[in-house]
N, C-alpha and C. Protein backbone atom coordinates (compact mmCIF):
# COMPACT_ATOMS: atom_id res chain seq x y z
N UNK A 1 -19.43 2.39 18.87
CA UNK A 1 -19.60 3.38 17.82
C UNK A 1 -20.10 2.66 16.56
N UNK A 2 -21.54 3.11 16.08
CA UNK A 2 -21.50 2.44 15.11
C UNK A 2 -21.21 2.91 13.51
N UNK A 3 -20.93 2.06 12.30
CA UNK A 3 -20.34 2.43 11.32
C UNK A 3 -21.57 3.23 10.69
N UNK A 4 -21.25 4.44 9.71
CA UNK A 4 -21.89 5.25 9.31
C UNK A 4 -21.51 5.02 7.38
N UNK A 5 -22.23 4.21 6.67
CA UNK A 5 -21.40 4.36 5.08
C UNK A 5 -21.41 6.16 5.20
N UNK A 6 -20.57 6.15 3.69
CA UNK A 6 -20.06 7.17 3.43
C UNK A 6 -21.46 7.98 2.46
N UNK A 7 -22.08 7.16 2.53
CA UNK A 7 -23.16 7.18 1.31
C UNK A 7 -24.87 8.37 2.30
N UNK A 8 -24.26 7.96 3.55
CA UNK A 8 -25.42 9.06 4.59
C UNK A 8 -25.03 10.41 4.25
N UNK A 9 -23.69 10.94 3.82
CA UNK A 9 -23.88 12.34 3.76
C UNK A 9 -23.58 12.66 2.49
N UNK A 10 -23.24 13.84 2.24
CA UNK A 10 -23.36 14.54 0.50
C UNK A 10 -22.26 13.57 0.51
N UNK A 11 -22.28 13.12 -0.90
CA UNK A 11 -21.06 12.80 -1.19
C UNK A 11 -21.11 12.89 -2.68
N UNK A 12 -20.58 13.28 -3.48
CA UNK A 12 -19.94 13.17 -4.59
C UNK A 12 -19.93 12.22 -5.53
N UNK A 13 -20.45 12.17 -6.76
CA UNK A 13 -19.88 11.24 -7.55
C UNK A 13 -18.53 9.97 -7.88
N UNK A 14 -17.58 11.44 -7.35
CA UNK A 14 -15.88 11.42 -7.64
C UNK A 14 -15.79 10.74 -6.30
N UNK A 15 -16.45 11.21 -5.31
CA UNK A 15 -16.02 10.80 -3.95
C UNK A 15 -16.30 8.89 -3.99
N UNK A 16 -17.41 8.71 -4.17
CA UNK A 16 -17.83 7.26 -4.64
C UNK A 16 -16.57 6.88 -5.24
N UNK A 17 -16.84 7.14 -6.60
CA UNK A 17 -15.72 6.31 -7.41
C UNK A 17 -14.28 6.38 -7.02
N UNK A 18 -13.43 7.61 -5.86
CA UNK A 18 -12.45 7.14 -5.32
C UNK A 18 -12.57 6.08 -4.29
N UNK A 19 -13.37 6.22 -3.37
CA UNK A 19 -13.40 4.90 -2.57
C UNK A 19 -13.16 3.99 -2.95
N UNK A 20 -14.22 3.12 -3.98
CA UNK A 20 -14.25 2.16 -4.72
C UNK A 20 -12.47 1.56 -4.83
N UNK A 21 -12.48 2.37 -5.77
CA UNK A 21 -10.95 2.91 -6.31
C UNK A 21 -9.64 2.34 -5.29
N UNK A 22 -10.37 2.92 -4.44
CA UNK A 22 -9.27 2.51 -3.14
C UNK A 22 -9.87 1.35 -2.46
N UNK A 23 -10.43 0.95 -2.46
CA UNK A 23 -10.97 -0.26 -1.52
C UNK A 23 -10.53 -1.21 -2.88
N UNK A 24 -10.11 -1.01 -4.17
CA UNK A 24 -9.91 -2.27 -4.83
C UNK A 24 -8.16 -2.00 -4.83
N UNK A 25 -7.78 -0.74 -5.08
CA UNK A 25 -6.04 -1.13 -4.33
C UNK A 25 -5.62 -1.88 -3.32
N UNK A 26 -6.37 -1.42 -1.96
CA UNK A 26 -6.18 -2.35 -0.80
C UNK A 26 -6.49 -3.62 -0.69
N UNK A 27 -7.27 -4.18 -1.64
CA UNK A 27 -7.87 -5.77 -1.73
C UNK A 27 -6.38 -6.49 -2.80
N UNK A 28 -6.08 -5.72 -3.77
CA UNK A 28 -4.91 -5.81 -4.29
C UNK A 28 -3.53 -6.29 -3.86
N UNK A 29 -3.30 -4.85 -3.42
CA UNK A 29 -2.23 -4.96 -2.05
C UNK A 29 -2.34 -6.39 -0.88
N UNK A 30 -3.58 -6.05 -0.01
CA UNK A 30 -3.72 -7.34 0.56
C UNK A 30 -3.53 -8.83 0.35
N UNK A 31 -3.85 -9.27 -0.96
CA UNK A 31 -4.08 -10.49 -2.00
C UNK A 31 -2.45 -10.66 -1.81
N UNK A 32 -1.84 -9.36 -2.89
CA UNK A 32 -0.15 -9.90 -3.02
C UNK A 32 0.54 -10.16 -1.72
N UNK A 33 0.07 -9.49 -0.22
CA UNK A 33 1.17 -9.90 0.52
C UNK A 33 0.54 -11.24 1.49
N UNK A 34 -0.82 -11.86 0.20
CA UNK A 34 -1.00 -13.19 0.72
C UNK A 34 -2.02 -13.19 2.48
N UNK A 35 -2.21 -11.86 2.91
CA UNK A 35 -3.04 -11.95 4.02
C UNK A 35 -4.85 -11.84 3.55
N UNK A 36 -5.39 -12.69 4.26
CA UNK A 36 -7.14 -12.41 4.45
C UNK A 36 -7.56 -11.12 4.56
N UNK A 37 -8.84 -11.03 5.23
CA UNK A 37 -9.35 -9.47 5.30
C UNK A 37 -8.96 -9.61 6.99
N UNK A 38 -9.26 -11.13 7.50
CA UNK A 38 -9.59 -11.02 8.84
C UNK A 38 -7.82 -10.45 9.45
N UNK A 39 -6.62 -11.01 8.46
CA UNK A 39 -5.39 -11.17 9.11
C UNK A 39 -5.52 -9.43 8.98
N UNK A 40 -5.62 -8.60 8.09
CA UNK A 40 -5.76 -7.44 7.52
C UNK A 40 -6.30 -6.82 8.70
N UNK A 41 -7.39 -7.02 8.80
CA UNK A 41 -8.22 -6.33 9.70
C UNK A 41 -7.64 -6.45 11.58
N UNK A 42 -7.03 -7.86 11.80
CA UNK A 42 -6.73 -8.17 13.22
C UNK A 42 -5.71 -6.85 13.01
N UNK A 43 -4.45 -7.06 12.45
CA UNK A 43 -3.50 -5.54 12.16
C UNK A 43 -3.72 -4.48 12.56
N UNK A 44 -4.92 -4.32 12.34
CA UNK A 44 -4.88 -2.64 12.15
C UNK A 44 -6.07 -2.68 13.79
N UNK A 45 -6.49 -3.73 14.31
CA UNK A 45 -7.79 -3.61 15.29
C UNK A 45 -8.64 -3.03 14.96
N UNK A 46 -9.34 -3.09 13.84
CA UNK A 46 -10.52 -3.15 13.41
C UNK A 46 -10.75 -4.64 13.31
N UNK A 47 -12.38 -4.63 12.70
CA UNK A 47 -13.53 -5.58 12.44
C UNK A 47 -13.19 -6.16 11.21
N UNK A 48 -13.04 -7.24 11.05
CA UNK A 48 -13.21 -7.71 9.77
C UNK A 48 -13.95 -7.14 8.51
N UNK A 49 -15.60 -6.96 9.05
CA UNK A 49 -16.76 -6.62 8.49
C UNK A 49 -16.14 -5.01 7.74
N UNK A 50 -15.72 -4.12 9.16
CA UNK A 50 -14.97 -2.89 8.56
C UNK A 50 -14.05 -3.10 7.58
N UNK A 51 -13.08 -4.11 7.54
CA UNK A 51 -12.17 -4.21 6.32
C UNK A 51 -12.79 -4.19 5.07
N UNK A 52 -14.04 -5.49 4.87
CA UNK A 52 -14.68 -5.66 3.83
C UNK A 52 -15.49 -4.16 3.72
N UNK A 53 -15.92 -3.22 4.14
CA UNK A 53 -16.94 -1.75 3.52
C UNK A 53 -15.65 -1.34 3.12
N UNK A 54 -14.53 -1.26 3.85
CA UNK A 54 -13.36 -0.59 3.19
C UNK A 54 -12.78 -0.68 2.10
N UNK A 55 -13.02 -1.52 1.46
CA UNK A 55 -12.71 -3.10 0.24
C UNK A 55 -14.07 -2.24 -1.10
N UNK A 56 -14.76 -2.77 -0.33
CA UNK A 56 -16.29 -2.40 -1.17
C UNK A 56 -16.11 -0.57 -1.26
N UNK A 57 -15.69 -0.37 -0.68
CA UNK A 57 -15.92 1.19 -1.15
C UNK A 57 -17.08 2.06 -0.50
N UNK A 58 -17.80 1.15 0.19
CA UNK A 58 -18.92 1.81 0.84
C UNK A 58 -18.55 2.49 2.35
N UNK A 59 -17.48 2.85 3.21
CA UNK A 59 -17.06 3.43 3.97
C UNK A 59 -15.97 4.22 4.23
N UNK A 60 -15.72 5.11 4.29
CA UNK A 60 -14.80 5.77 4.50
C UNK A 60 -13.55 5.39 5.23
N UNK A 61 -12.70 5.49 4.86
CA UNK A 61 -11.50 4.95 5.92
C UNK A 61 -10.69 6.10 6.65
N UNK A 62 -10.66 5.61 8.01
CA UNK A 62 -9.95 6.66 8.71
C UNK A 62 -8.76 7.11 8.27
N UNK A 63 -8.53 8.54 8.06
CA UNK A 63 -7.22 8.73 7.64
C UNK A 63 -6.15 8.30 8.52
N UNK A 64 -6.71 7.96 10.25
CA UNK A 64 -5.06 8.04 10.98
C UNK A 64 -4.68 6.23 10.81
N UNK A 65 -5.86 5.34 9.77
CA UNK A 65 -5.47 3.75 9.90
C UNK A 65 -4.62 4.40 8.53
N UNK A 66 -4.41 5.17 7.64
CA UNK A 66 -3.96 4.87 6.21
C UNK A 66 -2.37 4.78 6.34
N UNK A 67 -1.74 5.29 7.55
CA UNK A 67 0.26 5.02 7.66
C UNK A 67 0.30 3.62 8.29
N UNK A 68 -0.63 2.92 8.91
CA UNK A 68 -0.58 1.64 9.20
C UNK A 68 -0.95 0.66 8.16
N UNK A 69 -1.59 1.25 7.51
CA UNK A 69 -2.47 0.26 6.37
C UNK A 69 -1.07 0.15 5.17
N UNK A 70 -0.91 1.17 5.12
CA UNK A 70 0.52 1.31 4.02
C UNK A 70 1.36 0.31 4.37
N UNK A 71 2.10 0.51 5.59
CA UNK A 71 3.08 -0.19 6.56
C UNK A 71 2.93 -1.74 6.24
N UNK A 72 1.91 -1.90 6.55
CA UNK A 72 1.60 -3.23 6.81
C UNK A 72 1.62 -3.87 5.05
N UNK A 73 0.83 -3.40 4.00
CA UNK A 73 0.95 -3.39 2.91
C UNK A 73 2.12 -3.24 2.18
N UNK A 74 3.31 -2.94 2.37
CA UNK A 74 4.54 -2.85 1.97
C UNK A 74 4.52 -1.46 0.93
N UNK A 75 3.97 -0.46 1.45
CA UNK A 75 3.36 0.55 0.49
C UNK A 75 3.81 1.61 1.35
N UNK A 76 2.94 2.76 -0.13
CA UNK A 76 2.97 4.14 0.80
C UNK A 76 2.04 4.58 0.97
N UNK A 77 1.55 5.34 1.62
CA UNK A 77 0.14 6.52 1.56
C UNK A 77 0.02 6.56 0.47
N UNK A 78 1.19 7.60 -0.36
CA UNK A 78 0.46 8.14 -1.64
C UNK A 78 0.23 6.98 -2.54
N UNK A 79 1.02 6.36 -2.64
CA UNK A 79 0.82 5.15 -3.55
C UNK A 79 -1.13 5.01 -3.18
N UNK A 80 -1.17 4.29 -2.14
CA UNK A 80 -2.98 3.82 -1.77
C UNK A 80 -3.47 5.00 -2.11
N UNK A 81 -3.46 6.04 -2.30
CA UNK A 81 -4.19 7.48 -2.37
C UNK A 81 -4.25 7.86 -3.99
N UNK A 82 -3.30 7.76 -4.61
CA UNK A 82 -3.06 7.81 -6.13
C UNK A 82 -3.60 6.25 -7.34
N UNK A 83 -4.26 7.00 -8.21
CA UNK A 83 -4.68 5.79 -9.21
C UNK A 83 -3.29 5.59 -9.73
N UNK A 84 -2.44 6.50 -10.03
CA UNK A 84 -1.33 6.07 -11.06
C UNK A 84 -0.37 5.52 -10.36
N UNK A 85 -0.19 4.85 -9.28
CA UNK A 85 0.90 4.47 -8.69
C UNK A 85 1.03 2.52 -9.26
N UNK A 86 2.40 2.49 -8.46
CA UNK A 86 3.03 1.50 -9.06
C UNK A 86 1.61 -0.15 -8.48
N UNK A 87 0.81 0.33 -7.78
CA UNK A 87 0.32 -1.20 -7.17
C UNK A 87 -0.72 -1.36 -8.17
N UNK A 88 -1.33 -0.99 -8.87
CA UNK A 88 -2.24 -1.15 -9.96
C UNK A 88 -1.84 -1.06 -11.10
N UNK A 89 0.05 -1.18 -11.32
CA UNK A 89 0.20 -1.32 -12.79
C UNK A 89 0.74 -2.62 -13.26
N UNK A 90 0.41 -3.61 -14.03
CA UNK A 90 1.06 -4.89 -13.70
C UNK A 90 2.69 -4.25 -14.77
N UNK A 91 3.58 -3.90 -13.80
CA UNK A 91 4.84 -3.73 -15.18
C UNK A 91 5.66 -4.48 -13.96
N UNK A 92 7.02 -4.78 -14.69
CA UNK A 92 8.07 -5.14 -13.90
C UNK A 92 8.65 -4.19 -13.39
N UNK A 93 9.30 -4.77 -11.65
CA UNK A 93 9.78 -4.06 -11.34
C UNK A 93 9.99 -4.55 -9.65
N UNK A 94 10.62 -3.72 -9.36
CA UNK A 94 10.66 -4.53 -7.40
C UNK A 94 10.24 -4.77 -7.22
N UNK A 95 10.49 -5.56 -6.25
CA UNK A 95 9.33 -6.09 -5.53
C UNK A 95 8.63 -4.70 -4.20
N UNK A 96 7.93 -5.18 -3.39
CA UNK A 96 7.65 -4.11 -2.51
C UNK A 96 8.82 -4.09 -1.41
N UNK A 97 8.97 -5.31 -0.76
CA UNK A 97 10.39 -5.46 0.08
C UNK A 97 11.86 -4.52 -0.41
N UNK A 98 11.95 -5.11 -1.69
CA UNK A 98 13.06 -4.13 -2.00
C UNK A 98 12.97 -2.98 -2.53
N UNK A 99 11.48 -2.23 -2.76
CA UNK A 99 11.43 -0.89 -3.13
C UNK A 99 11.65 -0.57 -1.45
N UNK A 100 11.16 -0.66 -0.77
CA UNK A 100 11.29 0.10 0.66
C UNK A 100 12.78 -0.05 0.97
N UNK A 101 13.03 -0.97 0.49
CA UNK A 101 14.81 -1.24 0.46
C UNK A 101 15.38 0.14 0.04
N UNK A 102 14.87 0.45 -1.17
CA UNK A 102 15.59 1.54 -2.18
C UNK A 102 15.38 2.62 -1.32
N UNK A 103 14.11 2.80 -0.66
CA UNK A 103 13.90 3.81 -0.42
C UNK A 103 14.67 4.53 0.94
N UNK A 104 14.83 3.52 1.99
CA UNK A 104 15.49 3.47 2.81
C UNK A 104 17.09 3.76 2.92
N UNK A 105 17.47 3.44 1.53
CA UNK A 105 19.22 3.51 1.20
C UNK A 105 19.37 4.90 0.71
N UNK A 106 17.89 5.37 0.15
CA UNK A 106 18.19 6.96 -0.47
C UNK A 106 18.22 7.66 0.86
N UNK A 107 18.07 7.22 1.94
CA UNK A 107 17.88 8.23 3.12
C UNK A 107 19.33 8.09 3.76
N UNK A 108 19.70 7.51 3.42
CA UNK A 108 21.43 7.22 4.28
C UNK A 108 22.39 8.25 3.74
N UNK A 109 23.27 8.51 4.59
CA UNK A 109 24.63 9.22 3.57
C UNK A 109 25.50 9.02 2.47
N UNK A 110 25.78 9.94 1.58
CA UNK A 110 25.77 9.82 0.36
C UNK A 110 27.05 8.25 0.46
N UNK A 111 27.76 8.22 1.34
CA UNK A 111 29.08 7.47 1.56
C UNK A 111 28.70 6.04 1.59
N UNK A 112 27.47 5.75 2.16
CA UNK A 112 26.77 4.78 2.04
C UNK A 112 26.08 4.02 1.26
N UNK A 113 25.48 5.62 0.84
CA UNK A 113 25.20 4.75 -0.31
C UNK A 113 25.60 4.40 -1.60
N UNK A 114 26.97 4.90 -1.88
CA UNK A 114 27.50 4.66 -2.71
C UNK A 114 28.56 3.39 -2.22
N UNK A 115 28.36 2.69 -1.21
CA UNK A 115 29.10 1.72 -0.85
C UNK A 115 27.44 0.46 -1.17
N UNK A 116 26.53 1.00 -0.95
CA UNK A 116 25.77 -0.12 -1.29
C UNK A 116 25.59 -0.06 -2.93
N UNK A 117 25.82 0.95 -3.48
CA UNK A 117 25.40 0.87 -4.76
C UNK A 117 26.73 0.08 -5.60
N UNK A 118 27.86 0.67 -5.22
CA UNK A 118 28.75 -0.42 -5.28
C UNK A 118 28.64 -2.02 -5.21
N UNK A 119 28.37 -2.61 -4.04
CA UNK A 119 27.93 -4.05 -3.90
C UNK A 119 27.12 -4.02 -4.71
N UNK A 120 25.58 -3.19 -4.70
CA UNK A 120 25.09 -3.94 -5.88
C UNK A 120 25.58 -4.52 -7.31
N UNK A 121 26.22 -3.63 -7.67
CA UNK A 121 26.88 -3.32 -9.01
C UNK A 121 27.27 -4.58 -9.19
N UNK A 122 28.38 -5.15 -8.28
CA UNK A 122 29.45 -6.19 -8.45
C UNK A 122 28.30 -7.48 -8.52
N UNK A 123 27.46 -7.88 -7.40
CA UNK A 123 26.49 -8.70 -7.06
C UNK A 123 25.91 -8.86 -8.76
N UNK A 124 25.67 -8.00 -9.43
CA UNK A 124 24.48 -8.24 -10.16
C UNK A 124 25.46 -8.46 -11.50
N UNK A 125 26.57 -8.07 -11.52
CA UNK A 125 28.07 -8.53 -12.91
C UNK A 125 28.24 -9.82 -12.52
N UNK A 126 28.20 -10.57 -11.46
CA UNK A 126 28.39 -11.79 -11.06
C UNK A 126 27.59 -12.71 -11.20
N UNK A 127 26.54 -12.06 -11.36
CA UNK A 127 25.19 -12.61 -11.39
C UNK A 127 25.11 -12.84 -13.15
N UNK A 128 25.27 -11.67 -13.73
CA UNK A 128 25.25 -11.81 -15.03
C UNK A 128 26.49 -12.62 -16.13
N UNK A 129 27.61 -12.95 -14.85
CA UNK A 129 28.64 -13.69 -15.60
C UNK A 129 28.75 -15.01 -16.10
């Protein structure tokens, strides 16, 4: 199958400049968790070459690679899909490991998680003592 840029059919101004947009989140993303395009690309079984149009903005990316691409990225969909999300803002704050942490503990029962929020609590008075 060969690759088709995004640029052969109507496309949009806006449509351009989100790609872009997103092909420089994912180069982002990629950079911080320290992998290549090629380690990037072996992941998901695509082409290297495909990673880099994906990067560049000049191809469209399949929507069904974007829950693997996240995954692998320590991310979310919407995060890669949204300009205002946390991977393009340099502020402090979790890391990606322990945001999926957070996010994972909000899904548990309330009993739980008020037993981890507990440990934290103590962990981080101890920390500060």
């Amino acid at each position: 199958m060969a690759l088709k840029p995004i640029w052969g059919t109507q496309v949009t101004p806006e449509d351009k400049q989100f790609y872009r947009e997103l092909g420089q989140r994912i180069a982002g993303l990629r950079k911080t968790q320290e992998l290549t395009q090629v380690q990037l690309a072996e992941k998901l079984g695509i082409a290297q070459q495909t990673m880099a149009h994906y990067e560049k903005g000049s191809l469209r990316i399949a929507v069904a690679l974007l829950k693997s691409l996240a995954l692998i990225l320590n991310t979310t969909v919407d995060e890669l899909l949204n300009e205002s999300d946390s991977a393009t803002k340099k502020k402090r704050g979790p890391t990606s490991k322990l945001q999926q942490q957070l996010e994972q503990v909000g899904l548990m029962p309330r009993g739980k998680q008020k037993f981890i929020t507990e440990m934290l609590d103590a962990l981080i008075k101890q920390q500060s003592a």
